[in-house]
N, C-alpha and C. Protein backbone atom coordinates (compact mmCIF):
# COMPACT_ATOMS: atom_id res chain seq x y z
N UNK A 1 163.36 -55.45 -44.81
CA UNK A 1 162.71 -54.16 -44.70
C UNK A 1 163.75 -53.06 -44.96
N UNK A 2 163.80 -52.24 -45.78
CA UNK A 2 164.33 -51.41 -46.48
C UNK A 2 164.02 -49.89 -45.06
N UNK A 3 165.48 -49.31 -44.89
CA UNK A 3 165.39 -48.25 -44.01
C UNK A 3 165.04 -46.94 -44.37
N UNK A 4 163.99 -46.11 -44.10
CA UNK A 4 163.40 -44.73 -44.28
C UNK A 4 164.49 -43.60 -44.38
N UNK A 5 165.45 -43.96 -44.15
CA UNK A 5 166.63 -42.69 -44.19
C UNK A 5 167.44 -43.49 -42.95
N UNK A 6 169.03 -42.63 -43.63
CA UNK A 6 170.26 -43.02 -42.86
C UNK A 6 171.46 -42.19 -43.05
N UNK A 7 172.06 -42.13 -41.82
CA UNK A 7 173.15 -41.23 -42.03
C UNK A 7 174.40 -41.19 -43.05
N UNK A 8 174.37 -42.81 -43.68
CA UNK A 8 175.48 -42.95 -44.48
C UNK A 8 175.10 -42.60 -46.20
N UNK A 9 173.51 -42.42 -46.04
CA UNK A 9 173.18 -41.70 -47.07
C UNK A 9 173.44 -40.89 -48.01
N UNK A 10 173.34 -39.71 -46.48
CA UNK A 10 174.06 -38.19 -46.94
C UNK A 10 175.69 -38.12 -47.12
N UNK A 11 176.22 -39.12 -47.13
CA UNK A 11 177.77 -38.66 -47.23
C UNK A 11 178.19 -39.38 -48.49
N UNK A 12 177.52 -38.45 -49.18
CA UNK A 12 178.34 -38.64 -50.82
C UNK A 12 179.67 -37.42 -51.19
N UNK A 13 179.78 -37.93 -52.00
CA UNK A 13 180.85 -36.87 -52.89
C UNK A 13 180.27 -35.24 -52.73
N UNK A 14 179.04 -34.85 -52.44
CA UNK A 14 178.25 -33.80 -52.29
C UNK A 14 178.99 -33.56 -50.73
N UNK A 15 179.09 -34.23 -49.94
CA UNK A 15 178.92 -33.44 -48.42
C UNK A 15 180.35 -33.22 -48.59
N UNK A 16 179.82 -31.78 -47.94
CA UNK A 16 181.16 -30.57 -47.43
C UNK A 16 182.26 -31.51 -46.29
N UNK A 17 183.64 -30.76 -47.14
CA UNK A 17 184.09 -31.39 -46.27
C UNK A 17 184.88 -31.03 -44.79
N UNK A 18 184.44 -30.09 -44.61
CA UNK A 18 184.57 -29.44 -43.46
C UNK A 18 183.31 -29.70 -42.16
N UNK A 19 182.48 -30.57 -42.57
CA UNK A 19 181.68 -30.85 -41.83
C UNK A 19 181.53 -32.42 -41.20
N UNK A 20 181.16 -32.09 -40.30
CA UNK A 20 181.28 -33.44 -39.11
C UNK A 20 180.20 -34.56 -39.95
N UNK A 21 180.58 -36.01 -40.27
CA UNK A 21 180.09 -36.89 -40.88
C UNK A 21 178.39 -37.28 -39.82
N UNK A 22 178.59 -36.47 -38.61
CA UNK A 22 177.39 -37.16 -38.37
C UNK A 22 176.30 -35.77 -38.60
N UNK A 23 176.75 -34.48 -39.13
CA UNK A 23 175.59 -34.00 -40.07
C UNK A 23 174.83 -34.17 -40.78
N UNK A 24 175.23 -34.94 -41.38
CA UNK A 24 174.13 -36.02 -42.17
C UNK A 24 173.36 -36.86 -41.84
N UNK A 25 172.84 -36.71 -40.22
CA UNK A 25 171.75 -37.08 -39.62
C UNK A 25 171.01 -36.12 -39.30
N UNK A 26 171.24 -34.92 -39.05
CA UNK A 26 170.90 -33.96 -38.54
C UNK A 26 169.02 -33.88 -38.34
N UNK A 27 168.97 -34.00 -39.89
CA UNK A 27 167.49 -33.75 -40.10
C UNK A 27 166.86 -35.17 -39.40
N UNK A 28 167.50 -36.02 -40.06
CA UNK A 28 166.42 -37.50 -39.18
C UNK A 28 166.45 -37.30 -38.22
N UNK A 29 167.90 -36.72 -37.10
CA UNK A 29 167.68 -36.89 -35.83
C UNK A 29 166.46 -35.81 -35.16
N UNK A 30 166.34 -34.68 -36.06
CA UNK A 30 165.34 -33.57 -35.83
C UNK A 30 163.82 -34.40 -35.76
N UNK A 31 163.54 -34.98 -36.38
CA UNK A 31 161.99 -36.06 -36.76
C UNK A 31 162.69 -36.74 -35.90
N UNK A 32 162.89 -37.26 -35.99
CA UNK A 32 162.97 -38.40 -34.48
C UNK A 32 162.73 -37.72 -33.13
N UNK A 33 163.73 -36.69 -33.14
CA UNK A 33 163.28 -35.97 -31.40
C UNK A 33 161.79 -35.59 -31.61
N UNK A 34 161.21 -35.08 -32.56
CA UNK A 34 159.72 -34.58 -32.65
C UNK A 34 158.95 -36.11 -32.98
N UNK A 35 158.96 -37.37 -32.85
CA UNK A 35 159.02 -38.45 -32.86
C UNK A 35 158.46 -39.22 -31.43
N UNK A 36 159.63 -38.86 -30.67
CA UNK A 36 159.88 -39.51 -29.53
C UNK A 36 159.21 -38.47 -28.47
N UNK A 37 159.28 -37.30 -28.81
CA UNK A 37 158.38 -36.39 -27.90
C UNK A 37 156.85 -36.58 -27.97
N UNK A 38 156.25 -37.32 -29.75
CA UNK A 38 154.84 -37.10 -29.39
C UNK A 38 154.55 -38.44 -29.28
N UNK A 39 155.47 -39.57 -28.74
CA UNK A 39 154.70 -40.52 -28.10
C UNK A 39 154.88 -41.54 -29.06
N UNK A 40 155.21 -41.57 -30.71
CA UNK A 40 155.60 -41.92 -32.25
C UNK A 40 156.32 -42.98 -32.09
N UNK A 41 156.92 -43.57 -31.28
CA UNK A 41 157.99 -44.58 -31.41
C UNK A 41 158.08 -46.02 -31.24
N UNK A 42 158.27 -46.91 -31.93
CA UNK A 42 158.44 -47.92 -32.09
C UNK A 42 158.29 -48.91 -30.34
N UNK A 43 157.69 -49.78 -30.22
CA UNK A 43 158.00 -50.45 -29.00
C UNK A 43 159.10 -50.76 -28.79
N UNK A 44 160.33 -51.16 -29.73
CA UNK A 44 161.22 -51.80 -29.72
C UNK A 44 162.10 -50.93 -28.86
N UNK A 45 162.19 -49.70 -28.84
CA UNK A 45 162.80 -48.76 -28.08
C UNK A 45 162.07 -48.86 -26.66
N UNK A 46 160.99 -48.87 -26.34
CA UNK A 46 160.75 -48.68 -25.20
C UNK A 46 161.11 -49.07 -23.69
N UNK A 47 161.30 -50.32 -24.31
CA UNK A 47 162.40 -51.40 -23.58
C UNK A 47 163.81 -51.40 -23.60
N UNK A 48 164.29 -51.61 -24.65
CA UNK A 48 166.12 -51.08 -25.17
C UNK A 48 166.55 -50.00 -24.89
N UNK A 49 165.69 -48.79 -25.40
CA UNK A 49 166.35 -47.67 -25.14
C UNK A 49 165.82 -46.41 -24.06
N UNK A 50 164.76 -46.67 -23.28
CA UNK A 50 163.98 -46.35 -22.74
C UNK A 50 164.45 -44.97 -21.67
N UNK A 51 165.85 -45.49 -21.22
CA UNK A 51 166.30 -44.13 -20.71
C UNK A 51 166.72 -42.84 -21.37
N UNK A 52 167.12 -43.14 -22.63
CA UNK A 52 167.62 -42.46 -23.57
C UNK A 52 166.49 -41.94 -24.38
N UNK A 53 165.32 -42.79 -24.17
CA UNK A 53 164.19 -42.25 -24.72
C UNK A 53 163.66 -40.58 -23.51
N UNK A 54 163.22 -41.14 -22.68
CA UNK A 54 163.60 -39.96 -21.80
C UNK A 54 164.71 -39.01 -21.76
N UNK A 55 165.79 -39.33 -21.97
CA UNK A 55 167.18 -38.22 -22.18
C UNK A 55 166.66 -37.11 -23.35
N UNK A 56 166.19 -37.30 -24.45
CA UNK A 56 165.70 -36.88 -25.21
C UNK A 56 164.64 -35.77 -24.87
N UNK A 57 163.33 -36.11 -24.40
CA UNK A 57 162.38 -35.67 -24.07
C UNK A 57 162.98 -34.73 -22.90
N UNK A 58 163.89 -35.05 -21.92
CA UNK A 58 164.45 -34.02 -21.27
C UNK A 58 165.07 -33.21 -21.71
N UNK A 59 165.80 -33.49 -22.83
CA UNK A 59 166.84 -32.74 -23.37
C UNK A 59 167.83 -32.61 -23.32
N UNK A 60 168.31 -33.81 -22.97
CA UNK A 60 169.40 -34.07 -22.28
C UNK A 60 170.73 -34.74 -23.17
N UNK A 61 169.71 -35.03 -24.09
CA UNK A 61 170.75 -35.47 -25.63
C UNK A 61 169.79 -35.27 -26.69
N UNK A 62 170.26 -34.92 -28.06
CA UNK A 62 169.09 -35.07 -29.45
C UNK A 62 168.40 -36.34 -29.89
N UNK A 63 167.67 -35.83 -30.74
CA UNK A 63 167.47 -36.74 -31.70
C UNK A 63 168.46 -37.04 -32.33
N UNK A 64 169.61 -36.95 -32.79
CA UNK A 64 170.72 -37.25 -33.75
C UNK A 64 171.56 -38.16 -32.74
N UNK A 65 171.88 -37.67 -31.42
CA UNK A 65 172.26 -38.87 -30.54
C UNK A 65 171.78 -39.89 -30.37
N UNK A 66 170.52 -39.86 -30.45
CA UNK A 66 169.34 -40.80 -29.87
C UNK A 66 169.39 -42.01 -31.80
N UNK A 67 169.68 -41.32 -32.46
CA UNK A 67 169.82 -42.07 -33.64
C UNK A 67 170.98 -42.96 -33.83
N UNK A 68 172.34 -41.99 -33.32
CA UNK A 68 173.17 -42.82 -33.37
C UNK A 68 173.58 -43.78 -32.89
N UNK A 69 172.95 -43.81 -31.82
CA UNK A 69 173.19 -44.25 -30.02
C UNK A 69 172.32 -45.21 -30.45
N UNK A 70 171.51 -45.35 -30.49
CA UNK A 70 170.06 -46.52 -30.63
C UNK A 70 169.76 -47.28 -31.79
N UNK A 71 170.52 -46.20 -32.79
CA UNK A 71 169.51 -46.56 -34.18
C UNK A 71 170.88 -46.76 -34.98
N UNK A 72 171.95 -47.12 -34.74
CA UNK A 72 173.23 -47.38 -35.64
C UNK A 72 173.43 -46.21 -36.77
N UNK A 73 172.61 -44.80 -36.54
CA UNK A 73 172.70 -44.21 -37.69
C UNK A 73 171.45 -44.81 -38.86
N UNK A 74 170.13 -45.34 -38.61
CA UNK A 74 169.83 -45.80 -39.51
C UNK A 74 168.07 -45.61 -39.14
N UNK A 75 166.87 -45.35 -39.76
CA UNK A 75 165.98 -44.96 -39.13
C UNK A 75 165.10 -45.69 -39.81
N UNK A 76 164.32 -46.91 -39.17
CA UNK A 76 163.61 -47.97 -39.46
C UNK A 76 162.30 -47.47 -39.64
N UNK A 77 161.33 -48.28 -40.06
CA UNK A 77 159.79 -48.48 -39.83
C UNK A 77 159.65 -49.00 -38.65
N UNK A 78 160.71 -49.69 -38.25
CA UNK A 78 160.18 -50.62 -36.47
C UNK A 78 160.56 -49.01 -35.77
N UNK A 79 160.92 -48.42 -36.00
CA UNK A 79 161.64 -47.13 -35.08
C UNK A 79 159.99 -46.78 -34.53
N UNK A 80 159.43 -46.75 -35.62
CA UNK A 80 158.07 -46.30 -35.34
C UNK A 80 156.60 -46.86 -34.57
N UNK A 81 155.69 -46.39 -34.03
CA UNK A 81 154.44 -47.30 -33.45
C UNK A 81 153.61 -46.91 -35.24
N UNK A 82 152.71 -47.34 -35.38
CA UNK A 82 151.53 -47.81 -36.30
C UNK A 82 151.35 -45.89 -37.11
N UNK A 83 150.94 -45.48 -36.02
CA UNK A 83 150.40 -43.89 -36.11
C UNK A 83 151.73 -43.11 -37.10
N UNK A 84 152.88 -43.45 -35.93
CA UNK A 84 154.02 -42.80 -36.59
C UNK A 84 154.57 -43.36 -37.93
N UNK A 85 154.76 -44.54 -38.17
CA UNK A 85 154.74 -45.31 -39.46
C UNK A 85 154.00 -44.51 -40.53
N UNK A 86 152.69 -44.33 -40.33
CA UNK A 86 151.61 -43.76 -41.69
C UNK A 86 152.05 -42.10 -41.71
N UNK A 87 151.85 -41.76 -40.72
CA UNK A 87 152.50 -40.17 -41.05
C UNK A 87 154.08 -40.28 -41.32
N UNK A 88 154.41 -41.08 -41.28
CA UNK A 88 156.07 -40.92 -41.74
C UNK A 88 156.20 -41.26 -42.88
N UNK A 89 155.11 -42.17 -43.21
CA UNK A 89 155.18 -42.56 -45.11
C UNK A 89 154.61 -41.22 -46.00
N UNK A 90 153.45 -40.49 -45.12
CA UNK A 90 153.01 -39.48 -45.70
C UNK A 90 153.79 -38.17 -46.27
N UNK A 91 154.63 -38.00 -44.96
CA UNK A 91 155.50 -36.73 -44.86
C UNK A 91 156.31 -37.17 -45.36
N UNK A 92 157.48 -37.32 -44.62
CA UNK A 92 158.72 -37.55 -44.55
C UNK A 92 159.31 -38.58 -45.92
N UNK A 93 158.46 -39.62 -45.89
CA UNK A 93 159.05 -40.67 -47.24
C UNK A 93 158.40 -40.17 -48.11
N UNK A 94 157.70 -39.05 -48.64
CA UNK A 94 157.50 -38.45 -49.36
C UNK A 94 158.14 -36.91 -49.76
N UNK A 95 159.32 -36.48 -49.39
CA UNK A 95 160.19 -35.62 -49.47
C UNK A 95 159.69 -33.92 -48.75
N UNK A 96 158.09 -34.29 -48.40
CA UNK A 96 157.77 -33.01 -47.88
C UNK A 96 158.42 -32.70 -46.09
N UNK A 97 158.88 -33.25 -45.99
CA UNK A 97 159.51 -32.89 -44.39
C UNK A 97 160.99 -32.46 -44.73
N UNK A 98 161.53 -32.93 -46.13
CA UNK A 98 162.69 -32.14 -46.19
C UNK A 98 162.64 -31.24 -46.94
N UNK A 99 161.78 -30.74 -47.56
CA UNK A 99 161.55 -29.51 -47.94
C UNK A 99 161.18 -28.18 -46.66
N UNK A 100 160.18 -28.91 -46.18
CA UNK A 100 159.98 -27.99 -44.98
C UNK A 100 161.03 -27.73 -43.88
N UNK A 101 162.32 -28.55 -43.50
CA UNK A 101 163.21 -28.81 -43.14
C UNK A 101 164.14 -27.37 -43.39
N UNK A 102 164.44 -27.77 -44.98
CA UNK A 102 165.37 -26.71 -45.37
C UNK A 102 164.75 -25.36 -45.77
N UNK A 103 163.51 -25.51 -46.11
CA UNK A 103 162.74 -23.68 -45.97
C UNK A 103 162.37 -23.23 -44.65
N UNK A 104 162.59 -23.90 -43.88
CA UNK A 104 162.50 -23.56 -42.07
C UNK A 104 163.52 -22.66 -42.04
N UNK A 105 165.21 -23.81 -42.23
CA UNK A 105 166.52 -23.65 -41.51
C UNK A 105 167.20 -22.79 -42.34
N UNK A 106 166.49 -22.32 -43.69
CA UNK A 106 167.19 -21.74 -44.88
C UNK A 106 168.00 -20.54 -44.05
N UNK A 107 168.74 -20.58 -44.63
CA UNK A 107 170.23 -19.56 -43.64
C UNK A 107 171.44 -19.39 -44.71
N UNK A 108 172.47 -18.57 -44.45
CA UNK A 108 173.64 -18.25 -45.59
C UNK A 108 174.59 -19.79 -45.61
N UNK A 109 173.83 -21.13 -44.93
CA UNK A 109 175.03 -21.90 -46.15
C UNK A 109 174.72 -22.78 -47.06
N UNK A 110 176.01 -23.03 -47.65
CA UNK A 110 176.54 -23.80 -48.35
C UNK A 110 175.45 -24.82 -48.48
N UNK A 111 175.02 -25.22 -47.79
CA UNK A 111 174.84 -27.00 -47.50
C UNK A 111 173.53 -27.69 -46.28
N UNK A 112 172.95 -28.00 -46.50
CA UNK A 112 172.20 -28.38 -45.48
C UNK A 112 172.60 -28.78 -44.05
N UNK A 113 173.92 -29.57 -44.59
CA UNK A 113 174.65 -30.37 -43.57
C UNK A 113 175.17 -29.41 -42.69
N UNK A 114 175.24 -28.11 -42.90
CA UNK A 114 176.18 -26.96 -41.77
C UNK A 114 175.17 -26.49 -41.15
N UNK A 115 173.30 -27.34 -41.12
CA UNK A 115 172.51 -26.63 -40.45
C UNK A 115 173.07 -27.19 -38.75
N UNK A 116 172.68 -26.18 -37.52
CA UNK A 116 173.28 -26.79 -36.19
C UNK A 116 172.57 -27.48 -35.83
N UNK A 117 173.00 -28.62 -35.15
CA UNK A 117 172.30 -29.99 -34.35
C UNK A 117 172.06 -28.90 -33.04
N UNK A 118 171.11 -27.90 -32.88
CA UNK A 118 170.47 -27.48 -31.81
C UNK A 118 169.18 -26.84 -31.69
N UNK A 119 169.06 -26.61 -29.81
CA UNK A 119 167.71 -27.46 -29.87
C UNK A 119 166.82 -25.48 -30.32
N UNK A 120 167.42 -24.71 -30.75
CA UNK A 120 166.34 -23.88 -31.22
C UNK A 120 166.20 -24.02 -32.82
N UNK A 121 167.60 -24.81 -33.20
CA UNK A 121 166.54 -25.11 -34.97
C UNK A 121 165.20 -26.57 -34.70
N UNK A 122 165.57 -26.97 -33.93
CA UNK A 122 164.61 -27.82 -33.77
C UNK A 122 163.38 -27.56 -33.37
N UNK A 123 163.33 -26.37 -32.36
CA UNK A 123 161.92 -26.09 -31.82
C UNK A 123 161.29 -25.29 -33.62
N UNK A 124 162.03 -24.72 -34.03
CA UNK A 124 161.62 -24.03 -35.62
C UNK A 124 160.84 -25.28 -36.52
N UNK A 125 161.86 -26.00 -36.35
CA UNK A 125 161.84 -27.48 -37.10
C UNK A 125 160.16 -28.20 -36.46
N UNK A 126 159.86 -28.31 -35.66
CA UNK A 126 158.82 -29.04 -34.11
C UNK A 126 157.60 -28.12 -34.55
N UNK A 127 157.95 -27.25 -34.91
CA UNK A 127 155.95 -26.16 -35.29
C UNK A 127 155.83 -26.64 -36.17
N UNK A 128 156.65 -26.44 -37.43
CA UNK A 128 155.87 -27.31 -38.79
C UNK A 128 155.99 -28.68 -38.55
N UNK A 129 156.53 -29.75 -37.91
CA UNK A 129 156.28 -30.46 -38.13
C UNK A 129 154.94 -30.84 -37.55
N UNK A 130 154.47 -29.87 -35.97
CA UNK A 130 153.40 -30.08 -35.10
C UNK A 130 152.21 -29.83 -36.49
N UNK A 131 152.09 -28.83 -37.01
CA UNK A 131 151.51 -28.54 -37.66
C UNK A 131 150.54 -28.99 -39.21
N UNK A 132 152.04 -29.57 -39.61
CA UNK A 132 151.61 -30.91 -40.73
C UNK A 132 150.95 -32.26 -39.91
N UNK A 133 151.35 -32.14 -39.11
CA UNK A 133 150.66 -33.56 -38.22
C UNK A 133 149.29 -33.10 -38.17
N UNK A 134 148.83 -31.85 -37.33
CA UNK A 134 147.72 -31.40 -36.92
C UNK A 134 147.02 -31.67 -38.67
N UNK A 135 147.49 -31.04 -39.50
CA UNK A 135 146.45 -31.36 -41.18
C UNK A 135 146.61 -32.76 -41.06
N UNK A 136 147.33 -33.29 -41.14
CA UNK A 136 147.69 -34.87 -41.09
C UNK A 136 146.70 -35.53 -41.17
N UNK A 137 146.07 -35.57 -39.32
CA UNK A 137 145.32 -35.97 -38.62
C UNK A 137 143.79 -35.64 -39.10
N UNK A 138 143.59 -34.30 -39.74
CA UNK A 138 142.45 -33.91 -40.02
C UNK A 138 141.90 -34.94 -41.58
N UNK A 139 143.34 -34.53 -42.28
CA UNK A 139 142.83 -35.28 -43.25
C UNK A 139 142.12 -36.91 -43.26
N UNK A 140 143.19 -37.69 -42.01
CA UNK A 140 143.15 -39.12 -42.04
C UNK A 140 141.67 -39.54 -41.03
N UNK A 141 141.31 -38.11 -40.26
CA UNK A 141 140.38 -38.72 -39.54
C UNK A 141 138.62 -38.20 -39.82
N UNK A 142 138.66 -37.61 -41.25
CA UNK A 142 137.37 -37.66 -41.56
C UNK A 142 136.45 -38.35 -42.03
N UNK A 143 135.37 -38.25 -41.93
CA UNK A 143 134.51 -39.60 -42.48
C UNK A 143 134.38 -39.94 -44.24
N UNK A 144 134.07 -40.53 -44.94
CA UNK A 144 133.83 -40.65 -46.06
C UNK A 144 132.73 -39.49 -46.53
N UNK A 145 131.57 -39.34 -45.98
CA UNK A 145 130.60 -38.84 -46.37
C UNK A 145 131.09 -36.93 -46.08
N UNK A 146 132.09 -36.64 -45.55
CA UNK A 146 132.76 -35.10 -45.01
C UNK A 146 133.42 -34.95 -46.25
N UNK A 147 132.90 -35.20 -47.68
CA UNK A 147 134.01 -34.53 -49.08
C UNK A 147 134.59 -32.84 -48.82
N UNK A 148 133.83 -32.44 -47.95
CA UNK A 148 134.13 -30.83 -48.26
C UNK A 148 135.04 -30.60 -46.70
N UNK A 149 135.68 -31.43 -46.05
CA UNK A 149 136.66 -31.11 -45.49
C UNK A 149 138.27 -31.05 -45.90
């Protein structure tokens, strides 16, 4: 099974080098905390990582911790329950969550990677993503015979 995104991704010849190598999680760890807050997550965590799943939801560490810490830096389909899987193929493995990502956080730099691992780009980050979910959901849960929704 081939991984949805990973931190060793982003560290090509492109990433700044004045920036901390685990910036290049930044954004997964952002979807993941909005992930693990709406309930989105894989069973496999529930058990393994379960306190840390809570640390999160408290706020007590990120999503980017919670990636590195749990997820080796690497962000599975098992990461996910069923629900979160299909909206993650929708959005996210389809490049629209990092678009919305960087027209959220758009700011004077350089680089995506100098966006801050904190938690008010994330709450910025957490409306659109609440939001694409909310269409998400509308789209996936109408009937056949509802064409004009």
């Amino acid at each position: 099974m081939a991984s949805i995104d990973r931190i060793d991704w982003h560290q090509t010849e492109d990433f700044p080098e004045n920036v901390p190598l685990e910036n290049g999680g930044t954004h997964i760890g952002m979807y993941l905390n909005w992930i693990i807050e709406n309930n989105l997550i894989g069973d496999i965590h529930m058990t393994e990582s379960a306190i840390l799943l809570e640390n999160v939801k408290a706020k007590k560490i990120t999503g980017r911790d919670f990636l590195i810490k749990c997820c080796d830096g690497k962000f599975w389909a098992e990461d996910l329950n069923e629900i979160g899987l299909k909206f993650t193929e929708d959005y996210y493995s389809s490049d629209k969550y990092f678009e919305d990502y960087v027209n959220t956080l758009d700011s004077n730099h350089d680089s995506i990677y100098e966006y801050k691992n904190s938690w008010e780009n994330y709450e910025k980050v957490r409306l659109v993503i609440d939001k694409r979910f909310k269409d998400w959901q509308k789209k996936n849960n109408k009937k056949p015979w509802q064409f004009w929704k």
